[in-house]
PDB file of N, CA and C in Angstrom:
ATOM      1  N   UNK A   1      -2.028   7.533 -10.702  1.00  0.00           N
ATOM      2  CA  UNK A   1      -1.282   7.592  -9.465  1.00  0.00           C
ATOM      3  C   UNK A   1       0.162   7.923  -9.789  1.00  0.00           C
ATOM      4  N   UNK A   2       0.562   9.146  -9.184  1.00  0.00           N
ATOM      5  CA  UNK A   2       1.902   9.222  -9.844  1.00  0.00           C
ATOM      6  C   UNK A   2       2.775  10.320  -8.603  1.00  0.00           C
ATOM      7  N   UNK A   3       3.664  11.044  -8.709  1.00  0.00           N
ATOM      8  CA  UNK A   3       4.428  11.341  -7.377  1.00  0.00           C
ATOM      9  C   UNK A   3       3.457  12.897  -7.265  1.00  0.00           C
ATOM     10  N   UNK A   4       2.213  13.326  -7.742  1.00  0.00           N
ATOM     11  CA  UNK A   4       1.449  14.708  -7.098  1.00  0.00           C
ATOM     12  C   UNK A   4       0.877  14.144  -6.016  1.00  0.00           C
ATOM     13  N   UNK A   5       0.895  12.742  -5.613  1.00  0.00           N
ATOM     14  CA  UNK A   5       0.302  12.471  -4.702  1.00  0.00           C
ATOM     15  C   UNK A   5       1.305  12.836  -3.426  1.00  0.00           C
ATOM     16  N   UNK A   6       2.721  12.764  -3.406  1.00  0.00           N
ATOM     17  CA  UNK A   6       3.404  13.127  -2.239  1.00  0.00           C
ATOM     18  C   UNK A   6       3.759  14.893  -2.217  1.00  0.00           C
ATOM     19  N   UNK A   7       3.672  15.284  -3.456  1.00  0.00           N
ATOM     20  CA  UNK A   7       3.800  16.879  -3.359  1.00  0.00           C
ATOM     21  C   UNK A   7       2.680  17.506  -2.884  1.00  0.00           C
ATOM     22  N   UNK A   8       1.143  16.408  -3.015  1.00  0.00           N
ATOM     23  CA  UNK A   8       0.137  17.284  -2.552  1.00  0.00           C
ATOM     24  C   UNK A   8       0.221  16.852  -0.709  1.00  0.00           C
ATOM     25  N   UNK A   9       0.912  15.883  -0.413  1.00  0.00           N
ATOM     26  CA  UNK A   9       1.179  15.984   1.050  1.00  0.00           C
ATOM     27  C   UNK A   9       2.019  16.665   1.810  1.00  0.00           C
ATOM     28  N   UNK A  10       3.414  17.261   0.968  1.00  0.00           N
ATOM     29  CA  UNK A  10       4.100  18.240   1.602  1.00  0.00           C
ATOM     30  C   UNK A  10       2.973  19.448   1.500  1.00  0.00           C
ATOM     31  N   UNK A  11       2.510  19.884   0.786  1.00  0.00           N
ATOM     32  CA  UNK A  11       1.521  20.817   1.310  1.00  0.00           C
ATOM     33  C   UNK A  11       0.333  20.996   1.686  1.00  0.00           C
ATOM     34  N   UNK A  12       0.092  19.734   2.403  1.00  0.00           N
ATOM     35  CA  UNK A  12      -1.307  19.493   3.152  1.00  0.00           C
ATOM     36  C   UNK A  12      -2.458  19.342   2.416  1.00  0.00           C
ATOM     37  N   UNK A  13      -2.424  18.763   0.969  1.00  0.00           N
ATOM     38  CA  UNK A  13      -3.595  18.720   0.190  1.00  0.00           C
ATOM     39  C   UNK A  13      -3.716  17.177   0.524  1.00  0.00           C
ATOM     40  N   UNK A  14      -3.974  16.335   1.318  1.00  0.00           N
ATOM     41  CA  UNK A  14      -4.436  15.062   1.319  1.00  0.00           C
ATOM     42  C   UNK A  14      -5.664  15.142   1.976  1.00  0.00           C
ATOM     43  N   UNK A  15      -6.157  13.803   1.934  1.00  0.00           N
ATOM     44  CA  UNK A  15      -7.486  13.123   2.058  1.00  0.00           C
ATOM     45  C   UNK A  15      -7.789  12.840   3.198  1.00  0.00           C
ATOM     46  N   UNK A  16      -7.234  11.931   3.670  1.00  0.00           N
ATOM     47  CA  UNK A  16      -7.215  11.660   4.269  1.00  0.00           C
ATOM     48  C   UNK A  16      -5.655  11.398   5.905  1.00  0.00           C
ATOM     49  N   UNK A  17      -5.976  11.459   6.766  1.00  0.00           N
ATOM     50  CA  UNK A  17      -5.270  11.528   8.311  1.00  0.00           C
ATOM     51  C   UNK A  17      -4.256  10.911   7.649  1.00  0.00           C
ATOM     52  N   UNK A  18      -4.881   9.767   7.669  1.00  0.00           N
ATOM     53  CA  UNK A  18      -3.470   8.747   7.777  1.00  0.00           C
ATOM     54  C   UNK A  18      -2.032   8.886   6.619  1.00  0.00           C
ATOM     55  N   UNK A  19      -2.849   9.530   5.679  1.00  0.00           N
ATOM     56  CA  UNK A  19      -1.729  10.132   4.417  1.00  0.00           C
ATOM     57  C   UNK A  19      -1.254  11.458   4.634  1.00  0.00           C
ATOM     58  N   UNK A  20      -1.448  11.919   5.772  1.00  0.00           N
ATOM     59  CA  UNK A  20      -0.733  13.180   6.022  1.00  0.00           C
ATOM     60  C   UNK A  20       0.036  12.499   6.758  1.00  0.00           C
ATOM     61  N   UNK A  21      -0.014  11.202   7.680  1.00  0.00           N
ATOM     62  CA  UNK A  21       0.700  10.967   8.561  1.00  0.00           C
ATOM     63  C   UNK A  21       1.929  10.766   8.386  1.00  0.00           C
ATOM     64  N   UNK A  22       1.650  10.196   7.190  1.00  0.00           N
ATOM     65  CA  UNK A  22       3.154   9.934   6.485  1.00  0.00           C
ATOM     66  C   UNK A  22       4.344  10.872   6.042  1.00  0.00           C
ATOM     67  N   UNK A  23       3.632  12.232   5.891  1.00  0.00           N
ATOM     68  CA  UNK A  23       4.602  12.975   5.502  1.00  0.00           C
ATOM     69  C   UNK A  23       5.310  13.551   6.922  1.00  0.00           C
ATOM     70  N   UNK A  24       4.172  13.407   7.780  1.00  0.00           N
ATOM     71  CA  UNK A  24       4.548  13.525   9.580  1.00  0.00           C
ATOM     72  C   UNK A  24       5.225  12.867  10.130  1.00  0.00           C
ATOM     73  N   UNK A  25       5.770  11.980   9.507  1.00  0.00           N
ATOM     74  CA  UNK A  25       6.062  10.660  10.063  1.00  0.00           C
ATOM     75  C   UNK A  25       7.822  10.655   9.949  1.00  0.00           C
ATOM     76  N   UNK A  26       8.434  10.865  10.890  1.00  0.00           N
ATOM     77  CA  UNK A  26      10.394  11.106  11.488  1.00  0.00           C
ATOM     78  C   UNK A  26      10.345   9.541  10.389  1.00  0.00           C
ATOM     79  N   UNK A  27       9.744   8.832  10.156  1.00  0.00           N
ATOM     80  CA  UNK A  27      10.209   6.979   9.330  1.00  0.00           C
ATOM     81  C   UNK A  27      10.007   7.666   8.069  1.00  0.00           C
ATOM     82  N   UNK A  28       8.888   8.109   7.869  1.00  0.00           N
ATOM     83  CA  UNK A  28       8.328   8.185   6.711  1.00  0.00           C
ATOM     84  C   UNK A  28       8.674   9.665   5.599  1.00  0.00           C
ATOM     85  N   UNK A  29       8.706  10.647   5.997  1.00  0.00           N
ATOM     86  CA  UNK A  29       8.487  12.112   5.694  1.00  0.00           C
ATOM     87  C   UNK A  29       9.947  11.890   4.589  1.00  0.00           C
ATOM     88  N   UNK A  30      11.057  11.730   4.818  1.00  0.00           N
ATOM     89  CA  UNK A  30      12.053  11.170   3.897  1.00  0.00           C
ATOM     90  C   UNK A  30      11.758  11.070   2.683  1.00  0.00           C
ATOM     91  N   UNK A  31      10.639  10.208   2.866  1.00  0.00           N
ATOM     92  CA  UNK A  31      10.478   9.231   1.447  1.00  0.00           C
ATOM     93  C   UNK A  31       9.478  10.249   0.548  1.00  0.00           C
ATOM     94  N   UNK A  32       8.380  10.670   1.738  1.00  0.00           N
ATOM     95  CA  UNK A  32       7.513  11.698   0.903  1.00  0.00           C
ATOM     96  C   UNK A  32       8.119  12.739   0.374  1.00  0.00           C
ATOM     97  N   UNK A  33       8.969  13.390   0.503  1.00  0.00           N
ATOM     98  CA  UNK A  33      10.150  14.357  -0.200  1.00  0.00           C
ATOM     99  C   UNK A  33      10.644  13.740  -1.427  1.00  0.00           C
ATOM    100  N   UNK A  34      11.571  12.677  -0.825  1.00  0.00           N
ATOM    101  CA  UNK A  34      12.337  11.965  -2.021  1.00  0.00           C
ATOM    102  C   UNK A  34      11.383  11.668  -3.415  1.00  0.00           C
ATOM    103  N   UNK A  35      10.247  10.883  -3.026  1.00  0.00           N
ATOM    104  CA  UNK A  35       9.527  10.931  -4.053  1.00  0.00           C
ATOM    105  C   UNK A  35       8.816  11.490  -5.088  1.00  0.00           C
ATOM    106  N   UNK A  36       8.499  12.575  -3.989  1.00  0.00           N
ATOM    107  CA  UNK A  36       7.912  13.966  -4.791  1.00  0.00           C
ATOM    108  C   UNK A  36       8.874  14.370  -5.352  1.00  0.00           C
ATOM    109  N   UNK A  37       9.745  14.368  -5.479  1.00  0.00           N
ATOM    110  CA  UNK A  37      11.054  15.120  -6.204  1.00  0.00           C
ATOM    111  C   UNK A  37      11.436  14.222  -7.315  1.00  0.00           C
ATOM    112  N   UNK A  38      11.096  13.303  -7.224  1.00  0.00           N
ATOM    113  CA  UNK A  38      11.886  12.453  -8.213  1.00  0.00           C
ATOM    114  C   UNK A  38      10.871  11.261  -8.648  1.00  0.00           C
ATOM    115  N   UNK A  39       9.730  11.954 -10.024  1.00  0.00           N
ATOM    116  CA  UNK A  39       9.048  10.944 -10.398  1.00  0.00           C
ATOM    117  C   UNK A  39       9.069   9.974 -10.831  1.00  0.00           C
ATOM    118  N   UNK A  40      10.228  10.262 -11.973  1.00  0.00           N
ATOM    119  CA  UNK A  40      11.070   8.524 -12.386  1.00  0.00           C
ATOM    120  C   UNK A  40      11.586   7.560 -11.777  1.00  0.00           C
ATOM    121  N   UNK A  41      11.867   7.481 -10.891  1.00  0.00           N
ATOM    122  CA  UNK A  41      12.384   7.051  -9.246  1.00  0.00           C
ATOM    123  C   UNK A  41      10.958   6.628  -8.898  1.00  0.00           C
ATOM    124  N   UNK A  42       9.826   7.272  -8.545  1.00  0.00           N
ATOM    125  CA  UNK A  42       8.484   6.351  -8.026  1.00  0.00           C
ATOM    126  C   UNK A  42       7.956   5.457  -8.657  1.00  0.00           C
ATOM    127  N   UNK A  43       7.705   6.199 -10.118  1.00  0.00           N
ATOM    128  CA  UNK A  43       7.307   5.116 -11.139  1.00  0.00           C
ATOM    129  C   UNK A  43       8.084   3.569 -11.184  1.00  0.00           C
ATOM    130  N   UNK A  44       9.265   3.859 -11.335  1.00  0.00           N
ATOM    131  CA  UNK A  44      10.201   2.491 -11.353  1.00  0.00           C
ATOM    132  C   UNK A  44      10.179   2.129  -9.853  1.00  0.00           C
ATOM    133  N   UNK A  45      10.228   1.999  -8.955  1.00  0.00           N
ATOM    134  CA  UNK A  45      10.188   1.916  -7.619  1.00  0.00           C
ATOM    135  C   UNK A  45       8.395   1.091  -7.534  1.00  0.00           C
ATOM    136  N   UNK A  46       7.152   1.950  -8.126  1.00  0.00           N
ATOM    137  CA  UNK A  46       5.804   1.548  -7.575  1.00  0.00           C
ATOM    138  C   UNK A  46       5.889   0.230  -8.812  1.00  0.00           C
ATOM    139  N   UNK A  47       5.963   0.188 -10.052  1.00  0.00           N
ATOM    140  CA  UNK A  47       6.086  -0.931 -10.861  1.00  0.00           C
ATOM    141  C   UNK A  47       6.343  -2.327 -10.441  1.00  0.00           C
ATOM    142  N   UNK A  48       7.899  -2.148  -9.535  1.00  0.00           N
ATOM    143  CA  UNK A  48       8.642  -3.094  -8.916  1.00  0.00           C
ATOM    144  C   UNK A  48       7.862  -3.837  -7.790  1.00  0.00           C
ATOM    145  N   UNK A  49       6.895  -2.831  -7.004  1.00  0.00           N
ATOM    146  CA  UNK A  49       6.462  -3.238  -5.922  1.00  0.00           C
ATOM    147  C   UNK A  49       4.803  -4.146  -6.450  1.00  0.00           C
ATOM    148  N   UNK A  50       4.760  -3.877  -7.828  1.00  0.00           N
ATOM    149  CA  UNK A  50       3.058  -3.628  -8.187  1.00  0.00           C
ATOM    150  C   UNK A  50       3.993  -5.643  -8.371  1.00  0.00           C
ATOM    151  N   UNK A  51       4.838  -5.818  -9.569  1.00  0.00           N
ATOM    152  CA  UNK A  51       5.212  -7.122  -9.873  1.00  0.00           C
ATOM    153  C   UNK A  51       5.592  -7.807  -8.308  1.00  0.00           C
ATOM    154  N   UNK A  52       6.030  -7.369  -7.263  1.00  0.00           N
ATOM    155  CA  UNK A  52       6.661  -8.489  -6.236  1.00  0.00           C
ATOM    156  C   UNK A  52       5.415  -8.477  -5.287  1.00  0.00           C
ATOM    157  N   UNK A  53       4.350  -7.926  -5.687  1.00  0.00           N
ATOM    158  CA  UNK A  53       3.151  -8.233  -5.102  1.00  0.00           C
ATOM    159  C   UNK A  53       2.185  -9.240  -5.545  1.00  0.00           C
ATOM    160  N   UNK A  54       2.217  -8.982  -7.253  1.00  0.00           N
ATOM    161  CA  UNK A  54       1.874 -10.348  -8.072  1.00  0.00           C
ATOM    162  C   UNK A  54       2.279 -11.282  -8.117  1.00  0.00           C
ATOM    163  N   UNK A  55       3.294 -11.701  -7.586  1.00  0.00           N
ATOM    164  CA  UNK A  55       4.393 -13.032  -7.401  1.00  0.00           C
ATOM    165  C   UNK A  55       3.946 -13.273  -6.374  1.00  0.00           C
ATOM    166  N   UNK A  56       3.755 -12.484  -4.940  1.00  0.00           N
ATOM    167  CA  UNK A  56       3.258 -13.634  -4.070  1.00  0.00           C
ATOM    168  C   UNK A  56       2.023 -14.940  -4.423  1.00  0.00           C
ATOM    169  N   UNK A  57       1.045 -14.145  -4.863  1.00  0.00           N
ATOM    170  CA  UNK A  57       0.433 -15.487  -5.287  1.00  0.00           C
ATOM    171  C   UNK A  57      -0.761 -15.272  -4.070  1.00  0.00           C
ATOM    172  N   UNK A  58      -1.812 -15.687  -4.392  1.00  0.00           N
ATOM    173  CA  UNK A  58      -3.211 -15.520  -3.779  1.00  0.00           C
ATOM    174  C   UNK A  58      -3.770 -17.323  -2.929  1.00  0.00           C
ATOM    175  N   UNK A  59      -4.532 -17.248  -1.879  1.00  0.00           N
ATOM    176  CA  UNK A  59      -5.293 -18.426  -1.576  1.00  0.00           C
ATOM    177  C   UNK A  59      -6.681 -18.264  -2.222  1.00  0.00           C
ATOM    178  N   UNK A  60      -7.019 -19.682  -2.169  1.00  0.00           N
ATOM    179  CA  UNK A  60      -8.300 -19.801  -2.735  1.00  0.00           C
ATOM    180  C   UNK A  60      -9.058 -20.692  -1.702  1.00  0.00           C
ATOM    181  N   UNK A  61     -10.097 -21.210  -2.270  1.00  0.00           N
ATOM    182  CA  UNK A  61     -10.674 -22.231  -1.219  1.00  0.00           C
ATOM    183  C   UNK A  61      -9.940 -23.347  -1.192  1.00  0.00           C
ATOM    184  N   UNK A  62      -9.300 -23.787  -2.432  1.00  0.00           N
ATOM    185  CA  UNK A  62      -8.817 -24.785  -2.256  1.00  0.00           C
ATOM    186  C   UNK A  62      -7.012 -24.860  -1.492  1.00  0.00           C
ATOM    187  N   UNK A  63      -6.431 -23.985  -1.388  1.00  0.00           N
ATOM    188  CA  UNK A  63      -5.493 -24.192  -0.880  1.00  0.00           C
ATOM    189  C   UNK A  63      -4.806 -23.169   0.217  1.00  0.00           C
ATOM    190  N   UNK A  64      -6.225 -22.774   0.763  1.00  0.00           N
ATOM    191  CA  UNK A  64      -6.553 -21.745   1.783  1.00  0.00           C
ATOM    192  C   UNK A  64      -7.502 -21.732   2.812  1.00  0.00           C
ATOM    193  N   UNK A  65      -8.171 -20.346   3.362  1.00  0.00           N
ATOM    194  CA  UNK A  65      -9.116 -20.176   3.880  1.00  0.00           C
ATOM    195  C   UNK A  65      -9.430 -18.918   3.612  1.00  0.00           C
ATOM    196  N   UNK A  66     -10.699 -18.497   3.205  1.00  0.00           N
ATOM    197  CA  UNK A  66     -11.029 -17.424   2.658  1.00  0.00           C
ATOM    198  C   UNK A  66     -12.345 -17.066   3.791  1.00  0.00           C
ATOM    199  N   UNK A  67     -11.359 -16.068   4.539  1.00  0.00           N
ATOM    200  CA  UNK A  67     -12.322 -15.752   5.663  1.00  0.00           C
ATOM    201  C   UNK A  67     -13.486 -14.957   6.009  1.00  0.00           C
ATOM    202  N   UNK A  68     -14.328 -15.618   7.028  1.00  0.00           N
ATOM    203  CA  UNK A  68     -15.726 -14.288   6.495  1.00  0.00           C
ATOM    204  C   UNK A  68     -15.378 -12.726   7.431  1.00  0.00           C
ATOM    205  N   UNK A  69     -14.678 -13.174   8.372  1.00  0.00           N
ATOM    206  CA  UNK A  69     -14.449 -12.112   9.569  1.00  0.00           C
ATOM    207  C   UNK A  69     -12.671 -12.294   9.361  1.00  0.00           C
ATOM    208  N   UNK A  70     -12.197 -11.721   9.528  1.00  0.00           N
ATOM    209  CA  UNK A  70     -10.375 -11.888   9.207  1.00  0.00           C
ATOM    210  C   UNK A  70      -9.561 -11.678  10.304  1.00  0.00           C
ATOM    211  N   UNK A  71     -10.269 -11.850  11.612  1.00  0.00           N
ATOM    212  CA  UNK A  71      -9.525 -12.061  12.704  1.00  0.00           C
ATOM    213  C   UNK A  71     -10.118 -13.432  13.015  1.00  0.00           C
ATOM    214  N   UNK A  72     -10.945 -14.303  12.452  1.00  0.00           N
ATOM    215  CA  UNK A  72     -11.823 -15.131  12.938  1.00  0.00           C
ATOM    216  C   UNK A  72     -11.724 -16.804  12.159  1.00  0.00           C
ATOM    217  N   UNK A  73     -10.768 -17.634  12.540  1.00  0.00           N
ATOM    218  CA  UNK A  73     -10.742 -18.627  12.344  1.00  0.00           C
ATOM    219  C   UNK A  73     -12.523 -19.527  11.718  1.00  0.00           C
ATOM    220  N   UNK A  74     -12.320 -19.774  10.455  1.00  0.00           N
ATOM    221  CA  UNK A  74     -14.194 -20.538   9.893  1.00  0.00           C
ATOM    222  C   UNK A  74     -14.021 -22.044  10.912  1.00  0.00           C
ATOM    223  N   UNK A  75     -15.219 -21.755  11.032  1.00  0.00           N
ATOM    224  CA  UNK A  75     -15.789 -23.034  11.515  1.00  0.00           C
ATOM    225  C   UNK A  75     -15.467 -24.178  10.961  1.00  0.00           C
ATOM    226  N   UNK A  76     -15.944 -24.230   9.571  1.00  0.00           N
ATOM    227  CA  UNK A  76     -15.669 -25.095   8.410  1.00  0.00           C
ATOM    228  C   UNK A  76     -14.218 -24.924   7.463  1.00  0.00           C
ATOM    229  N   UNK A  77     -13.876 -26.033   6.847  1.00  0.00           N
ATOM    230  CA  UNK A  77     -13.054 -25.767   6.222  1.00  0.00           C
ATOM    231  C   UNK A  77     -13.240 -25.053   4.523  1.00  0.00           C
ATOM    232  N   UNK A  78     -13.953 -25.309   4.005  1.00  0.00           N
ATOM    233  CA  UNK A  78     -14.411 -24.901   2.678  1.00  0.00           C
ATOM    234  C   UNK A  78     -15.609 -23.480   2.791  1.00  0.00           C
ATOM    235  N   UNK A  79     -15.035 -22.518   3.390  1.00  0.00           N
ATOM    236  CA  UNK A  79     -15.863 -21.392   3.725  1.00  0.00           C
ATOM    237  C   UNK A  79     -15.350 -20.495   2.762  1.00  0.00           C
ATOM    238  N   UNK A  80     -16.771 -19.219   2.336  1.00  0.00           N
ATOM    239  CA  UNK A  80     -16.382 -18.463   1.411  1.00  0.00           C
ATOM    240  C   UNK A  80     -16.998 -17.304   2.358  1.00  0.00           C
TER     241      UNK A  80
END
């Protein structure tokens, strides 16, 4: 994963809708430029985001709820 993924969206090589959307996107399209242009900049940028995602920290059964439906409050408390 590295910044051909935003150069292949300035020129319409994506996968999927929603990743074109982004380069469509008046919020977003900015960033898909900026990035594509500047791989050392994503790399250090996606790293940063990969560690402050590992720091949040995960639930489990025991100090959570690990849901079967994820709009859907369990019945029970110890549900997997």
């Amino acid at each position: 994963f590295d910044n051909w993924y935003f150069k292949n969206l300035e020129k319409r090589n994506d996968l999927l809708t929603s990743d074109q959307d982004l380069f469509e996107s008046q919020f977003t399209s900015g960033l898909v430029k900026f990035y594509g242009n500047n791989p050392d900049k994503f790399a250090r940028d996606f790293g940063q985001s990969m560690i402050k995602i590992r720091n949040i920290g995960w639930k489990t059964r025991e100090n959570g709820e690990i849901k079967r439906v994820c709009n859907v409050v369990n019945s029970d408390s110890y549900s997997q």
